[in-house]
Protein backbone atom coordinates (compact mmCIF):
# COMPACT_ATOMS: atom_id res chain seq x y z
CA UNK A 1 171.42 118.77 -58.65
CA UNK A 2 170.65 116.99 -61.51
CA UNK A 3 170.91 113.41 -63.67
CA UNK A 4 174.39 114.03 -65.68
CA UNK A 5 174.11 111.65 -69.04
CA UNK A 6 177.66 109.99 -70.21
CA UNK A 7 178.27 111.06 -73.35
CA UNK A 8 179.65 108.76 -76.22
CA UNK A 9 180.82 109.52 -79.33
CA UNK A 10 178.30 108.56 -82.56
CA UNK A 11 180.60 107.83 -85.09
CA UNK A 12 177.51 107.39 -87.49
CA UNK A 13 176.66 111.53 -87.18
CA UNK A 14 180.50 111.92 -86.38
CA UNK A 15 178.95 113.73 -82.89
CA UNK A 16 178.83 113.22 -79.80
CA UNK A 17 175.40 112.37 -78.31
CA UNK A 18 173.89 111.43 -74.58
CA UNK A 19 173.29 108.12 -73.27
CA UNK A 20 170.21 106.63 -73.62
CA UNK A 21 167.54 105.28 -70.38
CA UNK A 22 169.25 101.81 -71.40
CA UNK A 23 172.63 102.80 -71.92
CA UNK A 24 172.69 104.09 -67.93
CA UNK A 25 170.63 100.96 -67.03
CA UNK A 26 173.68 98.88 -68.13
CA UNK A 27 175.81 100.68 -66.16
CA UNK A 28 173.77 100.39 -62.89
CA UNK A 29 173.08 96.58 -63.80
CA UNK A 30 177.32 96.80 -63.95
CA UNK A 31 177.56 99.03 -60.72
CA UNK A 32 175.62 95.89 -59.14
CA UNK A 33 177.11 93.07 -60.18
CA UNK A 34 180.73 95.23 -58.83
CA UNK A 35 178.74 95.31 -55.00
CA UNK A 36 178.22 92.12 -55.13
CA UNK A 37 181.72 91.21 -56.40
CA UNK A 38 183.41 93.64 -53.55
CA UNK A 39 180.64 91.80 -50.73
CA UNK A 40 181.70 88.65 -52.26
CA UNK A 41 185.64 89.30 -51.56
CA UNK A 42 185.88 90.80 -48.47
CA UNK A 43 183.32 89.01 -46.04
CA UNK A 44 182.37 91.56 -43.11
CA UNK A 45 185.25 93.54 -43.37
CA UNK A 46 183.41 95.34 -46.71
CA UNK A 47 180.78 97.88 -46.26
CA UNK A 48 176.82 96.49 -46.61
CA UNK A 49 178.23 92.75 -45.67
CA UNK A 50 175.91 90.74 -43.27
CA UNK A 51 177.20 88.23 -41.25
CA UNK A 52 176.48 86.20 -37.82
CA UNK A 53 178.49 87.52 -34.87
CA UNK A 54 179.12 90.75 -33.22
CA UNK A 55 181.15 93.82 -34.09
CA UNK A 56 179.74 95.83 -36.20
CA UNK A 57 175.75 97.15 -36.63
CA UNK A 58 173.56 94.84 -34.62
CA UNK A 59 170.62 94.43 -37.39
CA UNK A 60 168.66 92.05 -34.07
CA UNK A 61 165.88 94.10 -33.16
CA UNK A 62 165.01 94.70 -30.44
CA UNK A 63 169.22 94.95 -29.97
CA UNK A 64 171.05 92.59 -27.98
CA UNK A 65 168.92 89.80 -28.81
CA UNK A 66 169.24 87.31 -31.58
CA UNK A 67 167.41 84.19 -33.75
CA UNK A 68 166.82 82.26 -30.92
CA UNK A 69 166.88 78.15 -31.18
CA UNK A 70 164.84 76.19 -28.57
CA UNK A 71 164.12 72.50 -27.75
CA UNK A 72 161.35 70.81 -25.95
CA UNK A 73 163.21 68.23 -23.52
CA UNK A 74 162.53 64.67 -22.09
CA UNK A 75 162.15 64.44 -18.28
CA UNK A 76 161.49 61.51 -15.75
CA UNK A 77 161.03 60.81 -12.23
CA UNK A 78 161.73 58.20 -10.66
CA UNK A 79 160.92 56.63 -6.91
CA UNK A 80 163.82 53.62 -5.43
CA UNK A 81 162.08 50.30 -4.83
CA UNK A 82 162.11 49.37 -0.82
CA UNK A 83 162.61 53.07 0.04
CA UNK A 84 159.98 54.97 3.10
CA UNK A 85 157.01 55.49 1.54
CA UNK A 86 155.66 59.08 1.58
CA UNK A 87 153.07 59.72 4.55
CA UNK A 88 155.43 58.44 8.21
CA UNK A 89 159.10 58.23 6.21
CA UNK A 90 158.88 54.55 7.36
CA UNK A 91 158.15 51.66 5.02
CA UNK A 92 155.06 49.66 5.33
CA UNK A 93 153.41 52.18 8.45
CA UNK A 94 150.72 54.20 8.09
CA UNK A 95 152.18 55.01 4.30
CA UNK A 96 149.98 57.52 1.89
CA UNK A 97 151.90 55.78 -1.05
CA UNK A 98 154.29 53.23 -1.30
CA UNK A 99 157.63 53.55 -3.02
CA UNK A 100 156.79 50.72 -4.94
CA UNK A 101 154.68 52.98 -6.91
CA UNK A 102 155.01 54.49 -10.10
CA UNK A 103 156.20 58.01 -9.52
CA UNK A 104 153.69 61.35 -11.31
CA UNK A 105 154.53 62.06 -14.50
CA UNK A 106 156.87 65.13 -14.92
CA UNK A 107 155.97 68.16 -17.03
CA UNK A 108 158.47 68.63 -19.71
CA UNK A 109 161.05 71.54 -19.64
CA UNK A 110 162.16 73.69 -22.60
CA UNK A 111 165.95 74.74 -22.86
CA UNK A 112 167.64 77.56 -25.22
CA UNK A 113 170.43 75.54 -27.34
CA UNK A 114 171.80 78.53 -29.05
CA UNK A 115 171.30 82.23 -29.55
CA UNK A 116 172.62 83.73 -33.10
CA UNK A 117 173.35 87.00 -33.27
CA UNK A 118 173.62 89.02 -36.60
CA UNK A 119 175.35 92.42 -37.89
CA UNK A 120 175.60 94.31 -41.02
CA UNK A 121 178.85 96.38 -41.54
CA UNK A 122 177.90 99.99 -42.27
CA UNK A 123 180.95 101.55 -41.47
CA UNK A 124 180.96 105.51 -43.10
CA UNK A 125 182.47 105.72 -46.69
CA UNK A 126 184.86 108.69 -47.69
CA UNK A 127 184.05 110.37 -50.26
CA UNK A 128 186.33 110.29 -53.76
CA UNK A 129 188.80 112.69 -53.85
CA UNK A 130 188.54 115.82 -56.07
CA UNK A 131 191.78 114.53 -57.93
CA UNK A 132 189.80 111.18 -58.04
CA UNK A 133 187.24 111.85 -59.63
CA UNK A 134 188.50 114.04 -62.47
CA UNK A 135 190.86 111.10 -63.57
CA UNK A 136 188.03 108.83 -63.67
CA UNK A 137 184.54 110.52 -63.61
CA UNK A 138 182.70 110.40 -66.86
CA UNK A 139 182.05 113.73 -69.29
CA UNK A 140 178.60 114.81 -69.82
CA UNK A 141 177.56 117.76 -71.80
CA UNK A 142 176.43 120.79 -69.30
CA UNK A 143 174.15 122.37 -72.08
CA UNK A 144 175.93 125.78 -73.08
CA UNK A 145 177.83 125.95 -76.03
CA UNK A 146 180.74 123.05 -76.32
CA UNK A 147 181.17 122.83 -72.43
CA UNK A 148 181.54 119.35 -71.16
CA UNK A 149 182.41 119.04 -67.09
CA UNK A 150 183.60 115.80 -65.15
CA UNK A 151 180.77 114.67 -63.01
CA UNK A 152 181.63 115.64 -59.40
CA UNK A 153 178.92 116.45 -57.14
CA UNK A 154 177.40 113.68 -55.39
CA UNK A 155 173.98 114.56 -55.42
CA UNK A 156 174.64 114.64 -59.42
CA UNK A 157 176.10 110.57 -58.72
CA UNK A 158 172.98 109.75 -56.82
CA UNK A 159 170.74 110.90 -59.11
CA UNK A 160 172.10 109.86 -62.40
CA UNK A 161 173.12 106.11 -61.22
CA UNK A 162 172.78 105.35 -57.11
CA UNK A 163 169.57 105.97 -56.02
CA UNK A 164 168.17 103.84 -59.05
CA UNK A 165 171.21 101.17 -58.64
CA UNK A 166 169.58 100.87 -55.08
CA UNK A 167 166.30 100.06 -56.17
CA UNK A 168 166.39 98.07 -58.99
CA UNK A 169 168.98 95.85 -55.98
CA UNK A 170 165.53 96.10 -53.82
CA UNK A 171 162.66 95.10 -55.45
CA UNK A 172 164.31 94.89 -59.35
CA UNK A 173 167.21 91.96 -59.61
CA UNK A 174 168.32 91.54 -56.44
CA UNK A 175 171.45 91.16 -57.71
CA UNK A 176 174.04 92.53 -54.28
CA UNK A 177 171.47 91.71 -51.92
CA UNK A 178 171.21 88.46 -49.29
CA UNK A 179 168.75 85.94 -48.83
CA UNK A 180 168.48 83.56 -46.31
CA UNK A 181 166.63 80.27 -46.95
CA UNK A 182 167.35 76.32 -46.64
CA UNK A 183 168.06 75.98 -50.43
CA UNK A 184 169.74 78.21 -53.27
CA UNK A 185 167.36 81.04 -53.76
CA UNK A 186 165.23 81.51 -56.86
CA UNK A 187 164.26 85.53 -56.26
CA UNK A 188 163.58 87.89 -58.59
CA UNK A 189 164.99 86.44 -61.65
CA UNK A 190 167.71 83.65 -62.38
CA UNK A 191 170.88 84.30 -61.38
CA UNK A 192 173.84 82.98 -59.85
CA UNK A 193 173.88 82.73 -55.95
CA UNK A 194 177.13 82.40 -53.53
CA UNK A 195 176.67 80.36 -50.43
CA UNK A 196 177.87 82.47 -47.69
CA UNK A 197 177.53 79.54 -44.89
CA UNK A 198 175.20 78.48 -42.26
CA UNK A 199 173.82 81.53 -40.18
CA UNK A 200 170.84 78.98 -37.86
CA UNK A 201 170.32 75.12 -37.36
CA UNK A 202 166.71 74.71 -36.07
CA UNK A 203 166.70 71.73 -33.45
CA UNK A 204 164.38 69.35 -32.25
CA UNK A 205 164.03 66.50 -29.69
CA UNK A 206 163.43 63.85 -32.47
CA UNK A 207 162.01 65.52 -35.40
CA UNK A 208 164.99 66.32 -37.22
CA UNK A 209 166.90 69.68 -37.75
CA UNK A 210 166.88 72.46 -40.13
CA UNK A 211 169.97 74.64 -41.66
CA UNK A 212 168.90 78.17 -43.04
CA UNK A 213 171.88 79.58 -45.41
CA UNK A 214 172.75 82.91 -46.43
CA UNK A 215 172.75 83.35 -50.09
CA UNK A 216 174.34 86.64 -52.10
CA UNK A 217 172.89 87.33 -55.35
CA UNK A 218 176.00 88.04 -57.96
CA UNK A 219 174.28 88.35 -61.18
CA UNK A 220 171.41 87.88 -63.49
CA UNK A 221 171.63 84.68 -66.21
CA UNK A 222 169.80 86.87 -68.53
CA UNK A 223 170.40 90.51 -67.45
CA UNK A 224 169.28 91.95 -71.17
CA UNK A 225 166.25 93.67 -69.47
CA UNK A 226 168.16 95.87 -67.14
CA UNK A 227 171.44 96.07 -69.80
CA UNK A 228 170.01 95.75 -73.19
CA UNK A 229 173.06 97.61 -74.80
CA UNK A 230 176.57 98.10 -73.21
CA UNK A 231 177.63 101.59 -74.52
CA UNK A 232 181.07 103.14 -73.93
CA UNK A 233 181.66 106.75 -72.49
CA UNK A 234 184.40 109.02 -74.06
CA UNK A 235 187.00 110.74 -71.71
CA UNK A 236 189.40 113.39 -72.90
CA UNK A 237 193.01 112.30 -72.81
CA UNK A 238 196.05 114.68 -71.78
CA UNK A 239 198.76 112.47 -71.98
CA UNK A 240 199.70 109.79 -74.43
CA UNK A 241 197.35 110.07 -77.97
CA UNK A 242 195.93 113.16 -76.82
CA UNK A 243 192.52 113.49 -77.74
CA UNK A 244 188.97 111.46 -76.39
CA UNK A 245 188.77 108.03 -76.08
CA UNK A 246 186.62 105.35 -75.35
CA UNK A 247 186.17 104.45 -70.99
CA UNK A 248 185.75 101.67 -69.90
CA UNK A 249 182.30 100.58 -67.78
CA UNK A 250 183.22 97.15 -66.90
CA UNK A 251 182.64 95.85 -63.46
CA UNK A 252 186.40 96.15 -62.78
CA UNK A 253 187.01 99.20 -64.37
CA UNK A 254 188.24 102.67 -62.66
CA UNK A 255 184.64 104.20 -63.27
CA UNK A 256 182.99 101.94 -61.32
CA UNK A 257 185.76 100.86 -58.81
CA UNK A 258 186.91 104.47 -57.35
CA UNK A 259 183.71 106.58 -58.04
CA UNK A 260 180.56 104.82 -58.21
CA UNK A 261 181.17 102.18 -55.49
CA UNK A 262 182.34 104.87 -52.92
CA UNK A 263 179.43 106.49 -53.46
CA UNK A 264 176.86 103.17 -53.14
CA UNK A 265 178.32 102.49 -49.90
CA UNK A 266 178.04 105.70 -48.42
CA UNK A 267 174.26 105.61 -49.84
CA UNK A 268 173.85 102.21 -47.51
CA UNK A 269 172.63 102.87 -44.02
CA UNK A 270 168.73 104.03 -43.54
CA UNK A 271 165.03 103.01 -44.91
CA UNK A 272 164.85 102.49 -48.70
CA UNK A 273 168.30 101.83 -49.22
CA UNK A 274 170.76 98.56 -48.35
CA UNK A 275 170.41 98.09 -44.48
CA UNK A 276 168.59 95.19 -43.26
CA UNK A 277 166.91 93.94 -40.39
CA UNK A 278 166.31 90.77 -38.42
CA UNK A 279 162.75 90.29 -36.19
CA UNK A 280 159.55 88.78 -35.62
CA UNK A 281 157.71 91.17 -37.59
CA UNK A 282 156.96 90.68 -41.06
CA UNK A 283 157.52 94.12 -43.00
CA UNK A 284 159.89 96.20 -44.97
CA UNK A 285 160.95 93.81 -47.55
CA UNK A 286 161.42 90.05 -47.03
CA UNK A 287 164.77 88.25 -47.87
CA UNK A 288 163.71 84.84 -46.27
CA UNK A 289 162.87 84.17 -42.31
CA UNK A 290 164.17 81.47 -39.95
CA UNK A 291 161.90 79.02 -37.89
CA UNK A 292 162.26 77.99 -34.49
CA UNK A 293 160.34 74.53 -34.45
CA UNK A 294 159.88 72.52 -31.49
CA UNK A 295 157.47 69.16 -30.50
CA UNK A 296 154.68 70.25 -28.52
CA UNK A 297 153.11 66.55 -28.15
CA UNK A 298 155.16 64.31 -25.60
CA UNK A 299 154.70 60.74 -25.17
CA UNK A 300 154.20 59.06 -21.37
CA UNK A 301 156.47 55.59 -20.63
CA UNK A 302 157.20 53.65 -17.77
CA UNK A 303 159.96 51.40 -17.27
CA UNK A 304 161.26 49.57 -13.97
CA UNK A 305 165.26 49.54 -13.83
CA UNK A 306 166.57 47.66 -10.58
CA UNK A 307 165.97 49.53 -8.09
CA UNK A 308 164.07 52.51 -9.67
CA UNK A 309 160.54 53.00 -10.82
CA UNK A 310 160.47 55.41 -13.81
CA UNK A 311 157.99 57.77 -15.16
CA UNK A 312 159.35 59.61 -18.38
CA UNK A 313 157.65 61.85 -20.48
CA UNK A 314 158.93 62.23 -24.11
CA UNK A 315 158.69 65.16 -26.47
CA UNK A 316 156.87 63.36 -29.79
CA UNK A 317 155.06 63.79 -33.14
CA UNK A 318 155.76 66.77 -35.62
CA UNK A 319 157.60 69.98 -34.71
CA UNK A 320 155.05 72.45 -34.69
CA UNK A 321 156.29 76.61 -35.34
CA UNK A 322 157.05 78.58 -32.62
CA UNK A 323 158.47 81.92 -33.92
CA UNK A 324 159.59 83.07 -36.97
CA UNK A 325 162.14 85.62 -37.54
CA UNK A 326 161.76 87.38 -40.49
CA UNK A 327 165.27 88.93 -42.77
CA UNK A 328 164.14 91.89 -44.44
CA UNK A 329 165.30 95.38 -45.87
CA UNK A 330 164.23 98.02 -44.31
């Protein structure tokens, strides 16, 4: 297929003429914003939207697994004043050690506190109805004569807006896309950012904690290099004052909300597109990582508690990195 151009009406020549490169950028940039809207509203339950639990897509690999949260822990052993020594089991004959003694120092243990598990939602997208898409497809001029045509092949969609949309949402703006990080995001351009909750709390014995958020880009605060003109497509009328008119490209409007979304969320799944992955390898295309930190040092103390001799060992000093766990697009 082919990239179909809107057409608007030049009411300077009194013709109608083709969108410019610009024109169609402000529509993606609006296409966008509307994904990020639609994630924004509708939490898992909308297509693309990445959450922590289990039901849809696990985006863990390998599968089955998750962002994994471990501590280093405190241990002690302890020996009971007046008890046998070790050696005859009787106290004070032919003993190896007495009782009395400071027991060995334990080795510490490590223990899993929680496991997080992540999904995406890429759930297959029907495609827009014939019907649909001649009530609210745009016109574009198929080159012969005075023929215009309603765009309606989806190839034609992907190459005129989607397939762009998607990258510019990559590696562009962001703008529809998640991050993960401990504070509001600044990535690829200011913008506005929507909290979408804790997704991992990284614990330690004494060293504090860490929360890692996941942020949704919604828009750009100055979006005049991807829209530097909002132009306005002309559709033919039948009913009503017959005749073309101006269409709407808003983020809300009918263009966008029952053609072009449809067709960006059945573009989702696969490499170079919106799917992401969670794992301890850093590639494809980062959207923040997760820590697991624990303290490697401990700290040795003895204490006598009637009737117990006590040797404890204590994890101590600053949480060093264990693994990271890297968000990414594929």
């Amino acid at each position: 297929m082919a990239k179909r151009r809107p057409i608007k009406w030049d009411y300077t020549l009194d013709a109608f003429k083709e969108w410019s490169d610009g024109e169609i950028g402000a529509l993606r940039y609006n296409l966008a914003v509307a994904f990020a809207d639609y994630l924004n509203a509708g939490g898992i339950g909308s297509v693309g939207a990445v959450t922590t639990g289990t039901g849809k897509a696990d985006i863990f690999n390998p599968g089955g697994s998750g962002v994994v949260d471990t501590r280093r822990n405190q241990q002690s052993n302890s020996n009971t004043a007046g008890g046998p020594d070790s050696g005859t089991g009787n106290a004070g004959m032919g003993a190896l050690t007495s009782a009395e003694d400071w027991p060995a120092y334990p080795g510490t243990s490590i223990s899993t506190i929680s496991t997080t598990r992540f999904q995406q939602n890429l759930d297959s997208t029907t495609e827009p109805t014939a019907t649909t898409k001649t009530d609210h497809s745009f016109l574009y001029y198929t080159g012969t004569g005075y023929e215009f045509a309603y765009a309606s092949a989806e190839q034609d969609f992907l190459d005129t807006f989607i397939n762009d949309t998607i990258t510019e949402m990559r590696s562009g703006h962001g703008i529809g896309t998640y991050y993960i990080s401990t504070t509001t995001p600044s990535y690829l351009g200011a913008g506005t950012w929507t909290d979408k909750g804790i997704v991992y709390t990284d614990t330690t014995y004494s060293a504090g904690s860490t929360i890692y958020r996941l942020y949704l880009k919604r828009n750009l605060t100055d979006p005049s290099s991807y829209a530097p003109s909002f132009s306005t497509s002309h559709r033919w009328h039948t009913s009503g004052s017959v005749g073309f008119h101006p269409q709407d490209i808003g983020t809300t409007s009918t263009l966008i909300q029952n053609v072009l979304l449809p067709y960006l969320r059945r573009a989702l799944s696969g490499a170079s597109s919106l799917q992401y992955e969670i794992s301890t390898t850093n590639n494809g295309i980062n959207r923040g990582s997760m820590i697991d930190k624990r303290q490697e040092g401990i700290t040795q103390s003895q204490i006598y508690t009637d009737p117990n001799y006590i040797s404890t060992v204590t994890p101590s000093g600053a949480a060093s990195n264990i693994t990271t766990y890297y968000f990414k697009l594929l």
